[in-house]
Protein backbone atom coordinates (compact mmCIF):
# COMPACT_ATOMS: atom_id res chain seq x y z
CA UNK A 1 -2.76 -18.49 2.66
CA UNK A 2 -2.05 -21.29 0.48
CA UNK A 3 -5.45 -22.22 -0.69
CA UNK A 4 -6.23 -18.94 -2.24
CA UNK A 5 -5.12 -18.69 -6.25
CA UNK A 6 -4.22 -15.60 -5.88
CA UNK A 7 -0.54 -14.90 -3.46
CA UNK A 8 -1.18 -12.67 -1.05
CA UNK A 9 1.87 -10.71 0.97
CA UNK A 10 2.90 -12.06 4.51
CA UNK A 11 6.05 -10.23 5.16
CA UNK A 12 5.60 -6.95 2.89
CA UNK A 13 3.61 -4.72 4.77
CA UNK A 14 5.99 -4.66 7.87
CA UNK A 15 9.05 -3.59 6.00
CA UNK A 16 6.73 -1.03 3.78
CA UNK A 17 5.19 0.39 7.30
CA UNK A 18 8.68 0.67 9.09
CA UNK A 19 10.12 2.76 6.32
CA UNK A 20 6.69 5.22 5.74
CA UNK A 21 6.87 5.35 9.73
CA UNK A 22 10.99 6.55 9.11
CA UNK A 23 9.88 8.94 5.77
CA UNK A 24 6.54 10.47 7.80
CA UNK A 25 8.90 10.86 11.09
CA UNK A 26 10.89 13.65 9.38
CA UNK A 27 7.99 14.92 7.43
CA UNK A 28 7.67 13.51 4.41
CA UNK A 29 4.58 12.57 2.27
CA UNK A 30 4.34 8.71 2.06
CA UNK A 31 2.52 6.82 -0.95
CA UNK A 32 2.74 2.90 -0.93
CA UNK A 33 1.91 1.18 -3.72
CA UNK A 34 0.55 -2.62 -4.12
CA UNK A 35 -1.67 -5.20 -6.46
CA UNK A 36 -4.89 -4.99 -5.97
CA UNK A 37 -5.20 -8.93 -4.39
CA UNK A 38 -2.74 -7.02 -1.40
CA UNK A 39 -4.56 -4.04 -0.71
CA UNK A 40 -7.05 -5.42 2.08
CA UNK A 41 -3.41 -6.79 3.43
CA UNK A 42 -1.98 -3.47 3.32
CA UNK A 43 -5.10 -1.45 4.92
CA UNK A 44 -5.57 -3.88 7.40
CA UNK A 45 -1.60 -3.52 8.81
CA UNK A 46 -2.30 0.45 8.79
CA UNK A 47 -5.46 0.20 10.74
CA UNK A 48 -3.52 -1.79 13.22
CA UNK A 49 -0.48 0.02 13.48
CA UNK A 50 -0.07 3.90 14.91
CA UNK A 51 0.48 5.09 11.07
CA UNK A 52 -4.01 5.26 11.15
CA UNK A 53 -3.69 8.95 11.75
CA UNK A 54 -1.31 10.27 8.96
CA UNK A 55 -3.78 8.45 6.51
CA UNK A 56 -6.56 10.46 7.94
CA UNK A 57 -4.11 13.79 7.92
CA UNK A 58 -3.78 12.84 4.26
CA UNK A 59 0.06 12.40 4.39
CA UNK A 60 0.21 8.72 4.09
CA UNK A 61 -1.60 7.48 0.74
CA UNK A 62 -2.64 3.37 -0.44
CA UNK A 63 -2.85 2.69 -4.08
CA UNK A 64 -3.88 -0.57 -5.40
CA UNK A 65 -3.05 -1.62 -9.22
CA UNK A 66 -4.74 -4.59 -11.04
CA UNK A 67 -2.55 -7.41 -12.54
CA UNK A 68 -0.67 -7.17 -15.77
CA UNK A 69 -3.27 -8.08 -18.05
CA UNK A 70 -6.15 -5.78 -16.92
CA UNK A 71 -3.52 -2.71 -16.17
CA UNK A 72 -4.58 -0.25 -18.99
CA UNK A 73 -3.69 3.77 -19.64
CA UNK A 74 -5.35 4.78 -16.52
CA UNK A 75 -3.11 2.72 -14.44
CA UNK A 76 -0.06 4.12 -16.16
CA UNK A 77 -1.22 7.15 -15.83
CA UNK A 78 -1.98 6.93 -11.98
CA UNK A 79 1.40 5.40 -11.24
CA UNK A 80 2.97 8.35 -12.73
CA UNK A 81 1.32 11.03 -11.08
């Protein structure tokens, strides 16, 4: 991890799965949000984890964002849907 410019998560994704794992336990819709240089990171730790099928029963949802200085009105406008 520490040759690439860009930091990339390493503990994140754990924490983040535990709690949609709690939220989609009693039913709830999950949406996790991350940069863009995290999302492989993110898919990756679903894929391996038992959270694959509420992705595919469209109850657990990944968006990605770009950094700061190519985040634009569409962006905003996603994160507040």
């Amino acid at each position: 991890l520490l040759d690439y410019e860009i930091p990339t998560e390493t503990d994140g994704p754990p924490g983040a799965l535990a709690i949609a794992r709690a939220a989609l336990f009693i039913g709830k819709e999950v949406h996790l949000l991350t940069d863009e240089c995290n999302e492989e990171v993110l898919l990756a730790a679903v894929l391996h984890s038992d959270l694959q099928s509420y992705q595919s029963d469209s109850l657990l949802f990944i968006h990605s964002f770009p950094p700061a200085d190519r985040f634009d009105s569409k962006d905003l406008e996603r994160l507040n849907e």
